[in-house]
PDB file of N, CA and C in Angstrom:
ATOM      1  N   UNK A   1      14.509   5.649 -24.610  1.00  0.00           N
ATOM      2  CA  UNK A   1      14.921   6.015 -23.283  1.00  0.00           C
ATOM      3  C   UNK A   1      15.045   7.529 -23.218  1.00  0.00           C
ATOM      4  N   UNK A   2      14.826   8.312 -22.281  1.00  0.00           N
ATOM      5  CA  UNK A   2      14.832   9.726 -22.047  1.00  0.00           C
ATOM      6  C   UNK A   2      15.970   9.993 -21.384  1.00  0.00           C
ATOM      7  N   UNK A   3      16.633  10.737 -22.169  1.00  0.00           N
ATOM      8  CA  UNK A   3      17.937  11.240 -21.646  1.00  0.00           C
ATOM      9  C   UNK A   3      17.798  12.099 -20.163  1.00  0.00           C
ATOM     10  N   UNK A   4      18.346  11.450 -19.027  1.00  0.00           N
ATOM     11  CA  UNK A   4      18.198  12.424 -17.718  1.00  0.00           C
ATOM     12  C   UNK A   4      17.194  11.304 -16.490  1.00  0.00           C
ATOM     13  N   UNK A   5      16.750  10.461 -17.344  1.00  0.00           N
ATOM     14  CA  UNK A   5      15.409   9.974 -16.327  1.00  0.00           C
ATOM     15  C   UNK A   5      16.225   9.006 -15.570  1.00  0.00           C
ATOM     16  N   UNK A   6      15.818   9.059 -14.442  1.00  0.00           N
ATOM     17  CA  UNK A   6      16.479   8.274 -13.365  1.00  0.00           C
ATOM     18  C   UNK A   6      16.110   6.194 -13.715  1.00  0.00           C
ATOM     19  N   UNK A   7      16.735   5.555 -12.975  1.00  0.00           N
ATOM     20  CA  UNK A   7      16.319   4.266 -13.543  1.00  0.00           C
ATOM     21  C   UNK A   7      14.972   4.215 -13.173  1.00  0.00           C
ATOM     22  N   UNK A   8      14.262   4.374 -11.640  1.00  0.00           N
ATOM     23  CA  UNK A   8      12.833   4.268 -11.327  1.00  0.00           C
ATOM     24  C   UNK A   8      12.172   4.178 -12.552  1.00  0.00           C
ATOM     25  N   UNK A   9      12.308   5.254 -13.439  1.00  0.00           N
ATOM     26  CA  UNK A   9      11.347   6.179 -14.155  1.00  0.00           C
ATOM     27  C   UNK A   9      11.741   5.322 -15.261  1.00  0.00           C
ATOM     28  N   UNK A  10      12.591   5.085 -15.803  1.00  0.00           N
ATOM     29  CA  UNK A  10      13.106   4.647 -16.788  1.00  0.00           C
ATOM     30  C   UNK A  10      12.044   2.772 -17.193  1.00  0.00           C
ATOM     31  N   UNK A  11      12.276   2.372 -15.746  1.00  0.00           N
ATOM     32  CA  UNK A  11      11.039   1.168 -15.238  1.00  0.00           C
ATOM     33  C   UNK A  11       9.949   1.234 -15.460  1.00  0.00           C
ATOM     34  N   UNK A  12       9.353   2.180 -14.385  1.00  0.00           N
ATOM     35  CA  UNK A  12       8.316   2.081 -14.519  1.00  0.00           C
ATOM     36  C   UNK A  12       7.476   2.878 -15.893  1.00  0.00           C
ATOM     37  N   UNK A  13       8.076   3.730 -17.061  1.00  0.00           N
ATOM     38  CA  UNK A  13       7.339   3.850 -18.283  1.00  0.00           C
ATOM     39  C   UNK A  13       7.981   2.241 -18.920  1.00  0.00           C
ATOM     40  N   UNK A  14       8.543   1.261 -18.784  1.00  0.00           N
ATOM     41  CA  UNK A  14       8.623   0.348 -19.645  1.00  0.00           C
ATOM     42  C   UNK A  14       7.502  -0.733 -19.108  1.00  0.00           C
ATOM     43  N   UNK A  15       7.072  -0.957 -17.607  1.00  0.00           N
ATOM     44  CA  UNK A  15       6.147  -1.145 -17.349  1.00  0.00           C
ATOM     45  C   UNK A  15       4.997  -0.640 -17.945  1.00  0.00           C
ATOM     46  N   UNK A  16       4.723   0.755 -17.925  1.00  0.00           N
ATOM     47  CA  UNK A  16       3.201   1.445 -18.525  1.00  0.00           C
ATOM     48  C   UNK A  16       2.857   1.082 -20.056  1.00  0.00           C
ATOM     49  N   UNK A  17       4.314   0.647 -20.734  1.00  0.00           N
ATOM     50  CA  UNK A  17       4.336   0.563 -21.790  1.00  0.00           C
ATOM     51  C   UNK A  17       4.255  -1.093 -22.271  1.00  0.00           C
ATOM     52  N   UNK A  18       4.483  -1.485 -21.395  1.00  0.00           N
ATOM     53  CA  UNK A  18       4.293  -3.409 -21.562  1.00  0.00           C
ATOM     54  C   UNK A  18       3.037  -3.427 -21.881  1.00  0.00           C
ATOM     55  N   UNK A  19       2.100  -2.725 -20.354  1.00  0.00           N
ATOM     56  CA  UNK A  19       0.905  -3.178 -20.498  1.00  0.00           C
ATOM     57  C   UNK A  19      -0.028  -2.434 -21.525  1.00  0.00           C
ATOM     58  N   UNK A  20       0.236  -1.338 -21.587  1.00  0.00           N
ATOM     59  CA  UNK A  20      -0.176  -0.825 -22.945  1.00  0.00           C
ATOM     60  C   UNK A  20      -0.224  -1.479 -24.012  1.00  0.00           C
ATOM     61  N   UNK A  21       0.603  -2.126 -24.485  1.00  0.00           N
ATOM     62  CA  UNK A  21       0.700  -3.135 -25.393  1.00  0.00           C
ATOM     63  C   UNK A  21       0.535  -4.179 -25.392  1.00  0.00           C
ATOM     64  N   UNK A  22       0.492  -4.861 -24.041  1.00  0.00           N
ATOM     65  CA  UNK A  22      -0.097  -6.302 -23.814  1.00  0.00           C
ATOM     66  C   UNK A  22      -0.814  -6.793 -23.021  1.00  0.00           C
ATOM     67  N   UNK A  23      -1.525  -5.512 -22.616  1.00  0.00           N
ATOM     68  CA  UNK A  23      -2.741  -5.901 -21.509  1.00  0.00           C
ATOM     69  C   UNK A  23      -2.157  -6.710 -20.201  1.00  0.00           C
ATOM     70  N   UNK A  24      -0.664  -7.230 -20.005  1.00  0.00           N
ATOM     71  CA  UNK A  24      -0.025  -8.017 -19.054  1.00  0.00           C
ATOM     72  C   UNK A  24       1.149  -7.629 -18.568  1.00  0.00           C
ATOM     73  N   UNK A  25       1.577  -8.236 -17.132  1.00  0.00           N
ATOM     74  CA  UNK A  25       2.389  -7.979 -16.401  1.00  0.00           C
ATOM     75  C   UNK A  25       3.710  -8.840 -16.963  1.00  0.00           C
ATOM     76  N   UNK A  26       4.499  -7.229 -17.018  1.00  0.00           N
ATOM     77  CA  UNK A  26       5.865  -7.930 -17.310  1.00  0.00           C
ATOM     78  C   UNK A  26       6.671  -8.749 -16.581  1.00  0.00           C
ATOM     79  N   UNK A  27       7.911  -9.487 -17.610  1.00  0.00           N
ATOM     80  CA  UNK A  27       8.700 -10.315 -16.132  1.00  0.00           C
ATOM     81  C   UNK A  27       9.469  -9.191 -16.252  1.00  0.00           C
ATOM     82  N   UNK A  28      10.666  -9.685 -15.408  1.00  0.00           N
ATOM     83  CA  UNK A  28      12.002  -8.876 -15.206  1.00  0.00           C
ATOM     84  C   UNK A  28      12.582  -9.008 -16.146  1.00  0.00           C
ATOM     85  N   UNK A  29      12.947 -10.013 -16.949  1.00  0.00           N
ATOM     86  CA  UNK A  29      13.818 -10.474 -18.310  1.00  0.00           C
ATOM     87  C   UNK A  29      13.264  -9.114 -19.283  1.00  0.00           C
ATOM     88  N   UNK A  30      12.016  -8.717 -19.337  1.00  0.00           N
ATOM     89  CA  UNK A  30      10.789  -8.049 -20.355  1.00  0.00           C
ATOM     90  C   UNK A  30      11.397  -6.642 -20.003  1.00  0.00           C
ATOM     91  N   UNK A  31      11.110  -5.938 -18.429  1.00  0.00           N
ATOM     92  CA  UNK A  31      11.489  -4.665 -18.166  1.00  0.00           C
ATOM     93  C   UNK A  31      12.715  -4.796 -18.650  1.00  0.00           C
ATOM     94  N   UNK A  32      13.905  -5.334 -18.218  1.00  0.00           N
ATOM     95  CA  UNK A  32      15.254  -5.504 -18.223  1.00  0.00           C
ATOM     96  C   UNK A  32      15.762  -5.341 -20.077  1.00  0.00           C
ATOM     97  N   UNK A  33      15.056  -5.871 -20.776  1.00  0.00           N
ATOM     98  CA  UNK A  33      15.412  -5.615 -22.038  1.00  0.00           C
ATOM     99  C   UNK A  33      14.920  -3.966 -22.592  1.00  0.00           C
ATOM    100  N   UNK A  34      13.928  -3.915 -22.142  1.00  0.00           N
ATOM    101  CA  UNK A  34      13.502  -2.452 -22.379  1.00  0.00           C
ATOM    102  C   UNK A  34      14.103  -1.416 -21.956  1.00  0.00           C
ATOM    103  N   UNK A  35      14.769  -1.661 -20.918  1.00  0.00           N
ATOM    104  CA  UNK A  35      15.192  -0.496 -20.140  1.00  0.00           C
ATOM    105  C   UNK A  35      16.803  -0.484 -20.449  1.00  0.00           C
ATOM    106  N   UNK A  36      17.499  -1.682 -20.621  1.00  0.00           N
ATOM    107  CA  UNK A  36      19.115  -1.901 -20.974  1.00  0.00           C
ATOM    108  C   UNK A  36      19.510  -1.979 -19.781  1.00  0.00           C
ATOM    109  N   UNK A  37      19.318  -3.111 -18.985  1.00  0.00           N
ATOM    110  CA  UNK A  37      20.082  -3.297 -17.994  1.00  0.00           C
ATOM    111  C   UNK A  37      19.594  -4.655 -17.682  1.00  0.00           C
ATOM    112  N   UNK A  38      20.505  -5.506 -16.925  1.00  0.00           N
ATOM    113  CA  UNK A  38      20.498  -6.824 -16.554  1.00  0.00           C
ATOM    114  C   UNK A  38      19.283  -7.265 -15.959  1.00  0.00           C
ATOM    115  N   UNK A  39      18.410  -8.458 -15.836  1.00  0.00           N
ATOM    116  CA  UNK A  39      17.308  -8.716 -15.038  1.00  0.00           C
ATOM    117  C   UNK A  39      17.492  -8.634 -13.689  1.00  0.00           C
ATOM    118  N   UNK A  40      18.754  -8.914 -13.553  1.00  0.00           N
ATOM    119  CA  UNK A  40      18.899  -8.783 -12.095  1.00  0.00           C
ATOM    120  C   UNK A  40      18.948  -7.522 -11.292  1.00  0.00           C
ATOM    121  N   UNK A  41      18.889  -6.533 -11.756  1.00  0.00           N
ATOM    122  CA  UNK A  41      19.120  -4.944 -11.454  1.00  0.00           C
ATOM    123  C   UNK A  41      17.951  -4.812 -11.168  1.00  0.00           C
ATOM    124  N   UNK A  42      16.671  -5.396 -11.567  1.00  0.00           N
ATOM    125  CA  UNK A  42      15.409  -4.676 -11.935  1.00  0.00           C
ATOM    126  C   UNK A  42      14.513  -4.539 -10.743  1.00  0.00           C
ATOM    127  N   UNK A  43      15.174  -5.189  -9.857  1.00  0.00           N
ATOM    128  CA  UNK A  43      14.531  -5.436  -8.100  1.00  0.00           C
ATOM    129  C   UNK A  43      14.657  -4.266  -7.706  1.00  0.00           C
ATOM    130  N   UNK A  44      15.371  -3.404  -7.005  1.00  0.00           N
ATOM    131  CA  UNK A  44      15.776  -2.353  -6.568  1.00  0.00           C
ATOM    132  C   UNK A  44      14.853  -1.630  -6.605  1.00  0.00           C
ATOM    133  N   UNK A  45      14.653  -0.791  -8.249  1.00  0.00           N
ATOM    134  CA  UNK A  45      14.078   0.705  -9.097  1.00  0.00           C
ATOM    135  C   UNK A  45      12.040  -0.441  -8.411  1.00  0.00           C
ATOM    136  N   UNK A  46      12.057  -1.975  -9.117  1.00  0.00           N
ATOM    137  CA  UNK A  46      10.687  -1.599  -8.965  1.00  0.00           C
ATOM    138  C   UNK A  46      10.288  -2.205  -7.138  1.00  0.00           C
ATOM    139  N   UNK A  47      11.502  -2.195  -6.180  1.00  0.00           N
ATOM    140  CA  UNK A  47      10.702  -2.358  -4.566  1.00  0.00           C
ATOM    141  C   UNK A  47      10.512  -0.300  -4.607  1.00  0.00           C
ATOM    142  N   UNK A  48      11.359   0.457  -5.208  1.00  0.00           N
ATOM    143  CA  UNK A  48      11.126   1.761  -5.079  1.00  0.00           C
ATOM    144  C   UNK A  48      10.056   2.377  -5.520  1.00  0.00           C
ATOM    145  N   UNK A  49       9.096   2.094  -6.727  1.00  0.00           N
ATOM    146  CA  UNK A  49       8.001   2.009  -7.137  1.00  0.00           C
ATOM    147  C   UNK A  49       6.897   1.455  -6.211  1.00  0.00           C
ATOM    148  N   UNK A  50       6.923   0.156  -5.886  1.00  0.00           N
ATOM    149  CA  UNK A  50       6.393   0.018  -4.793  1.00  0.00           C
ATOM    150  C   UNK A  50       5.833   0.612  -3.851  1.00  0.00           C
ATOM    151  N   UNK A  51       7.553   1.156  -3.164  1.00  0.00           N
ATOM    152  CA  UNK A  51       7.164   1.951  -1.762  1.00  0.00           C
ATOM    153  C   UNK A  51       6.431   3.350  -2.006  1.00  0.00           C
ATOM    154  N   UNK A  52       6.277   4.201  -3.310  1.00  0.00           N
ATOM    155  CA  UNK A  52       6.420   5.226  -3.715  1.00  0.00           C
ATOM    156  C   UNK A  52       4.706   5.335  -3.736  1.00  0.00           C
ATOM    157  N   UNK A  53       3.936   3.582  -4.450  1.00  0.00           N
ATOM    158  CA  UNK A  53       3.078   3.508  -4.233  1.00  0.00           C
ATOM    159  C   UNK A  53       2.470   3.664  -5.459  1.00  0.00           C
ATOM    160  N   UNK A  54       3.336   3.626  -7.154  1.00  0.00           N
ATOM    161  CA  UNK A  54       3.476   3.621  -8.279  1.00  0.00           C
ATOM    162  C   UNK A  54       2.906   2.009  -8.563  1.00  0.00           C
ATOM    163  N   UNK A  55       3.517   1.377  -8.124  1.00  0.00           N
ATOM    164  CA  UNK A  55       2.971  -0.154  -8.505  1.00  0.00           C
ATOM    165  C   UNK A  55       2.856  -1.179  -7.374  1.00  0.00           C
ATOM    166  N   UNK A  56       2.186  -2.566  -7.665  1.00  0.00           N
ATOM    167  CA  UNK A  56       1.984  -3.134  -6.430  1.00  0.00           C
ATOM    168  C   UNK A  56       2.877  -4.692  -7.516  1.00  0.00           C
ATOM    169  N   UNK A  57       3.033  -5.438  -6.634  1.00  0.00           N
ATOM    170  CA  UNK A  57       3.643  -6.701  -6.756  1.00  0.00           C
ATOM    171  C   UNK A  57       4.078  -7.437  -5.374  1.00  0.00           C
ATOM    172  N   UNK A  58       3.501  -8.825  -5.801  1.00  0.00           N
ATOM    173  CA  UNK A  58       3.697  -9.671  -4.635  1.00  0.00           C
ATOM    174  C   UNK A  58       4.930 -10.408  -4.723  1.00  0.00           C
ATOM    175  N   UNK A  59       5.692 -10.934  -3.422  1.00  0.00           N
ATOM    176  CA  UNK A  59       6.907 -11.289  -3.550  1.00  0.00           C
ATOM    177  C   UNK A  59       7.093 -12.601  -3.687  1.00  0.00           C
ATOM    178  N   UNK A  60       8.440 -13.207  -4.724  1.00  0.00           N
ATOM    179  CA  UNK A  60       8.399 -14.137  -5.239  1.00  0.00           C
ATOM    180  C   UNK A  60       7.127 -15.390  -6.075  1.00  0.00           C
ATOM    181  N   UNK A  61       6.138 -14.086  -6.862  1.00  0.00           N
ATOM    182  CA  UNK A  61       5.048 -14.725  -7.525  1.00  0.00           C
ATOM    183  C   UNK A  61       5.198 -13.730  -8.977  1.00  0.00           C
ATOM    184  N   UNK A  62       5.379 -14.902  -9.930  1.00  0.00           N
ATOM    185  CA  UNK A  62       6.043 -14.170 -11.461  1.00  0.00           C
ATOM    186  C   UNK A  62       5.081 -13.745 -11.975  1.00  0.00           C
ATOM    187  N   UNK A  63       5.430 -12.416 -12.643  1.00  0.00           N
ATOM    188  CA  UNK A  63       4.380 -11.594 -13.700  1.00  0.00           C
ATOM    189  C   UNK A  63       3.200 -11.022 -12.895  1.00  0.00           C
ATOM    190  N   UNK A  64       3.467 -10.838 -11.017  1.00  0.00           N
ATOM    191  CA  UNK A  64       2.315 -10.355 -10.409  1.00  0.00           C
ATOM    192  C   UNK A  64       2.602  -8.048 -10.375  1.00  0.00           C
ATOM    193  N   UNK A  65       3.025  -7.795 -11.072  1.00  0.00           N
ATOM    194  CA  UNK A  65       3.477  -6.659 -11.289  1.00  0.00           C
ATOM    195  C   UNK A  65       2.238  -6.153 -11.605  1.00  0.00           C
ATOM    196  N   UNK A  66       1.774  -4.760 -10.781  1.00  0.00           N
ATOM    197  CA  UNK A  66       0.642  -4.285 -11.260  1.00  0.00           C
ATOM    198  C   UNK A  66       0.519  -2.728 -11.295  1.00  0.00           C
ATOM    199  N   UNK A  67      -0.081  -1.851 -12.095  1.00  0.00           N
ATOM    200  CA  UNK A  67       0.024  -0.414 -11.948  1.00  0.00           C
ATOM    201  C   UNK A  67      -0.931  -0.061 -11.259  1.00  0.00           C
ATOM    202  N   UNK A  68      -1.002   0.754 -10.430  1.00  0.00           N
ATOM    203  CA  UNK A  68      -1.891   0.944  -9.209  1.00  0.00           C
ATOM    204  C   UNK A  68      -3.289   1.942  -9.874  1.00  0.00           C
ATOM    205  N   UNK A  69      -2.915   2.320 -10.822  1.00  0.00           N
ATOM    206  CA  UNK A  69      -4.485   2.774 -11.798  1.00  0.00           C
ATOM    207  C   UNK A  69      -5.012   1.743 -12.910  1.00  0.00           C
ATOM    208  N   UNK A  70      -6.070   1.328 -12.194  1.00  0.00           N
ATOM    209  CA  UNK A  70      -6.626   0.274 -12.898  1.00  0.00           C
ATOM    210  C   UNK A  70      -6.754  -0.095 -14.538  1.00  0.00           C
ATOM    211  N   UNK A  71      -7.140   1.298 -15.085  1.00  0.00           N
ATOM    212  CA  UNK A  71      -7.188   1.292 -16.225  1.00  0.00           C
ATOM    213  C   UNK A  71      -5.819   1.270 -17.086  1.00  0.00           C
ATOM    214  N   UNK A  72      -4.607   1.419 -16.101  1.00  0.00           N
ATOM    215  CA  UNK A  72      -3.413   1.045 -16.863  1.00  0.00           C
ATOM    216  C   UNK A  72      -2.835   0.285 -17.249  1.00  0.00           C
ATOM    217  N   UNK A  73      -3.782  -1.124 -16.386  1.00  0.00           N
ATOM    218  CA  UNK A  73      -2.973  -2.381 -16.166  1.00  0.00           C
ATOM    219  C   UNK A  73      -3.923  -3.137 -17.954  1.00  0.00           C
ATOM    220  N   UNK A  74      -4.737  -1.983 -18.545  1.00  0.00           N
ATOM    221  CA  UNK A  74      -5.335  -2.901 -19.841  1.00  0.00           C
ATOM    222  C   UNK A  74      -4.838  -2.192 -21.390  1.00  0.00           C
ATOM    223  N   UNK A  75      -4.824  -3.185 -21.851  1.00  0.00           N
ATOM    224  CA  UNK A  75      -3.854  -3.150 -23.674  1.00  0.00           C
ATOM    225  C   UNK A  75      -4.927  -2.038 -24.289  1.00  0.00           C
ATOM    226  N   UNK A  76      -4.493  -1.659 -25.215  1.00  0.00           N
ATOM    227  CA  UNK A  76      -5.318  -1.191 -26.109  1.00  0.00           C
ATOM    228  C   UNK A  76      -6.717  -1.234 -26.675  1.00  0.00           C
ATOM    229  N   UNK A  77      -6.275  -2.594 -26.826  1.00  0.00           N
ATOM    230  CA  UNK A  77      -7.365  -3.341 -27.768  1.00  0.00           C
ATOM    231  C   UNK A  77      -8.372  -3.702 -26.689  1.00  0.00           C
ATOM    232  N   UNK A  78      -8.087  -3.774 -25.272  1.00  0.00           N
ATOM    233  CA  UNK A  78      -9.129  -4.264 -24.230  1.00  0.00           C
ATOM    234  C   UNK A  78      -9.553  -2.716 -23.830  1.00  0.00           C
ATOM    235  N   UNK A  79      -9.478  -1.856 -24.031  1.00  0.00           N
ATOM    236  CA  UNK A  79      -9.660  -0.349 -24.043  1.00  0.00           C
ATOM    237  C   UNK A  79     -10.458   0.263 -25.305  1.00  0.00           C
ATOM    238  N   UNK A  80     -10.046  -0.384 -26.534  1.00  0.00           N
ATOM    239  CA  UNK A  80     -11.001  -0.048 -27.385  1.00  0.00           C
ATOM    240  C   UNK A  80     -12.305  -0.794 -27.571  1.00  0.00           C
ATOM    241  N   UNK A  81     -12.236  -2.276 -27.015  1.00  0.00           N
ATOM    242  CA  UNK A  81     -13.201  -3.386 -27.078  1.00  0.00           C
ATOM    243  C   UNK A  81     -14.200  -2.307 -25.832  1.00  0.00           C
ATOM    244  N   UNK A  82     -13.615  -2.318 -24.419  1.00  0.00           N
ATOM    245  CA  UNK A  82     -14.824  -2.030 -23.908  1.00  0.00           C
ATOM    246  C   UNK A  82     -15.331  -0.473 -24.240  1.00  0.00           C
ATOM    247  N   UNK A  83     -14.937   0.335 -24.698  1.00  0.00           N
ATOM    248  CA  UNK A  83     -16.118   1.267 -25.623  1.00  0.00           C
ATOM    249  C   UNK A  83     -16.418   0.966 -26.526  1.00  0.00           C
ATOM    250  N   UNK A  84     -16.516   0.306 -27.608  1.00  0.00           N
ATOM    251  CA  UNK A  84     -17.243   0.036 -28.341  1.00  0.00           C
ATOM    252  C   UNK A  84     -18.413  -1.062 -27.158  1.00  0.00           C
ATOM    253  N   UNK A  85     -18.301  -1.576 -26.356  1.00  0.00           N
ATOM    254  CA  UNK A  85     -19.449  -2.355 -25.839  1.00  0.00           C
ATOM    255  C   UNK A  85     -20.215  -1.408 -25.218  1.00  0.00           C
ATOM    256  N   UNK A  86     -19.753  -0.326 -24.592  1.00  0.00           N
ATOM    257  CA  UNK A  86     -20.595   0.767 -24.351  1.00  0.00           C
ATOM    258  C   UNK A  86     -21.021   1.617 -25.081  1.00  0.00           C
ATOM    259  N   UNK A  87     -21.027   1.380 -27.062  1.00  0.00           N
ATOM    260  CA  UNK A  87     -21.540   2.344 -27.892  1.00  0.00           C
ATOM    261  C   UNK A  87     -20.892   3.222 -28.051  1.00  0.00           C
ATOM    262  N   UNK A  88     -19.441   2.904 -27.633  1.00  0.00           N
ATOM    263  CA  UNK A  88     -18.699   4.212 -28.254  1.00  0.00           C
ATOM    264  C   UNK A  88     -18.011   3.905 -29.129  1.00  0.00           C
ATOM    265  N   UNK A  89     -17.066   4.716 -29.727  1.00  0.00           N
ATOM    266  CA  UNK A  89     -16.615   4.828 -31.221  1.00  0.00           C
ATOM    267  C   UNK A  89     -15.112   5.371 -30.859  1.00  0.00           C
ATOM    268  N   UNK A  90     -14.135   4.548 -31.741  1.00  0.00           N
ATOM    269  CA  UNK A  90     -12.491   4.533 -30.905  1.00  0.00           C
ATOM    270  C   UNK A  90     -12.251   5.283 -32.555  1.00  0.00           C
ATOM    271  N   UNK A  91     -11.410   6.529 -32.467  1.00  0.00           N
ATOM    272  CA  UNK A  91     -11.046   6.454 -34.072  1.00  0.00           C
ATOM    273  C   UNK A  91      -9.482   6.625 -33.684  1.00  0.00           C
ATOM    274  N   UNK A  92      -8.753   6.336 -34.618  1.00  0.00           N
ATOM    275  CA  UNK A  92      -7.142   6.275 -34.864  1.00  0.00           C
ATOM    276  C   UNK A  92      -6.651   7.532 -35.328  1.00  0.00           C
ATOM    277  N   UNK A  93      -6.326   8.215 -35.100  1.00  0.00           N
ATOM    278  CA  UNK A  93      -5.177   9.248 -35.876  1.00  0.00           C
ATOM    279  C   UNK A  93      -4.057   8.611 -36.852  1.00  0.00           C
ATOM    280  N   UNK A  94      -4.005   9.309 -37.856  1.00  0.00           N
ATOM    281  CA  UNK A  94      -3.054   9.104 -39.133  1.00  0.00           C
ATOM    282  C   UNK A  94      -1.653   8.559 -38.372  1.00  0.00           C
ATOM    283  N   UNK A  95      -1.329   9.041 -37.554  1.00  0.00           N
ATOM    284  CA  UNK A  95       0.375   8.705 -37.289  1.00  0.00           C
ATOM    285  C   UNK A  95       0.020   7.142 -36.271  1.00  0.00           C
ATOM    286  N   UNK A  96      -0.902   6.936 -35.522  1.00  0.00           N
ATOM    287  CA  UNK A  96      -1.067   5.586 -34.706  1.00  0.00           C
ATOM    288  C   UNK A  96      -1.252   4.301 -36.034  1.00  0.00           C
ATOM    289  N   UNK A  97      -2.010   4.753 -37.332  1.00  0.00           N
ATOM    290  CA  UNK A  97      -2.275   3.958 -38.299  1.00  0.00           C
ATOM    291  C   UNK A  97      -1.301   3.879 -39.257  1.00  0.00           C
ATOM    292  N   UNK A  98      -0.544   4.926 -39.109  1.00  0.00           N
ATOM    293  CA  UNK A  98       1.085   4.633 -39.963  1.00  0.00           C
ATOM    294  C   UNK A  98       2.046   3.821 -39.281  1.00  0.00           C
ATOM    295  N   UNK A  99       1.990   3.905 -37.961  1.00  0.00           N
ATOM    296  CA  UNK A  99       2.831   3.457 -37.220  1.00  0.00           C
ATOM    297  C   UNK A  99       2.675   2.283 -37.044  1.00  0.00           C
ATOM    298  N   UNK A 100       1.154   1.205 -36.981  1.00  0.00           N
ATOM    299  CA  UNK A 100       1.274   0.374 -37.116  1.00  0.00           C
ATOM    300  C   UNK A 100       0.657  -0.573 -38.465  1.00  0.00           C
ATOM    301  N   UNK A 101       0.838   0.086 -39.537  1.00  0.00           N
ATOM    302  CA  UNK A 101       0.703  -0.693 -40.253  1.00  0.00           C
ATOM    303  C   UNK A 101      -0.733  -0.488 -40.955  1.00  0.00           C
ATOM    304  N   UNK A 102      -1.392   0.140 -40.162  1.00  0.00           N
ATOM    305  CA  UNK A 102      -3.314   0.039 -40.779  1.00  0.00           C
ATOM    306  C   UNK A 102      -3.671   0.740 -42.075  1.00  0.00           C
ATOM    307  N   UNK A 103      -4.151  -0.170 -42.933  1.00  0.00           N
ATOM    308  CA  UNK A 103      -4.462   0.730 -43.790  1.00  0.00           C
ATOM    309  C   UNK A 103      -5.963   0.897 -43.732  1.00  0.00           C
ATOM    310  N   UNK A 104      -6.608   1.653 -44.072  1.00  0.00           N
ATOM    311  CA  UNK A 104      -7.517   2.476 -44.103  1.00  0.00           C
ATOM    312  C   UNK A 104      -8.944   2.151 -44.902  1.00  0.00           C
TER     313      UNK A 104
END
């Protein structure tokens, strides 16, 4: 968590960061643990996202949470899959391959 960041903000990087990591839309239970605050709080910060025009989500339909730049709403691995299908070449830096584990 970043010391100073308002809750919005605090949301929506645990959002950027869900899907970063799981190619999928978080629930509220998911933001709510990430961020340290109750599921029920989590309405508010993301109708403000919303209006702001940061994310889209439809009402009362679960896990429809979406980041309004397309390429944000995909994981890693669906980011490294489609360049390599276009012939490109993904390489890792030492600290992403320490961090998770890769050995070499």
């Amino acid at each position: 968590m970043t010391i100073g960041a308002s809750l919005e903000q605090r949301v929506f990087r645990a959002v950027q960061e869900h899907f970063r990591v799981f190619g999928a839309s978080p629930s509220y239970c998911d933001i709510a643990r990430a961020v340290g605050i109750a599921p029920r709080h989590v309405g508010r910060p993301l109708r403000g996202l919303v209006r702001r025009g940061l994310l889209s989500a439809e009402a009362g339909k679960a896990r429809s949470i979406k980041l309004i730049d397309r390429v944000a709403n995909l994981s890693d691995l669906e980011i490294e899959q489609a360049v390599k299908a276009r012939g490109g070449f993904v390489s890792w830096d030492a600290q992403d391959v320490a961090e998770c584990g890769i050995e070499k």
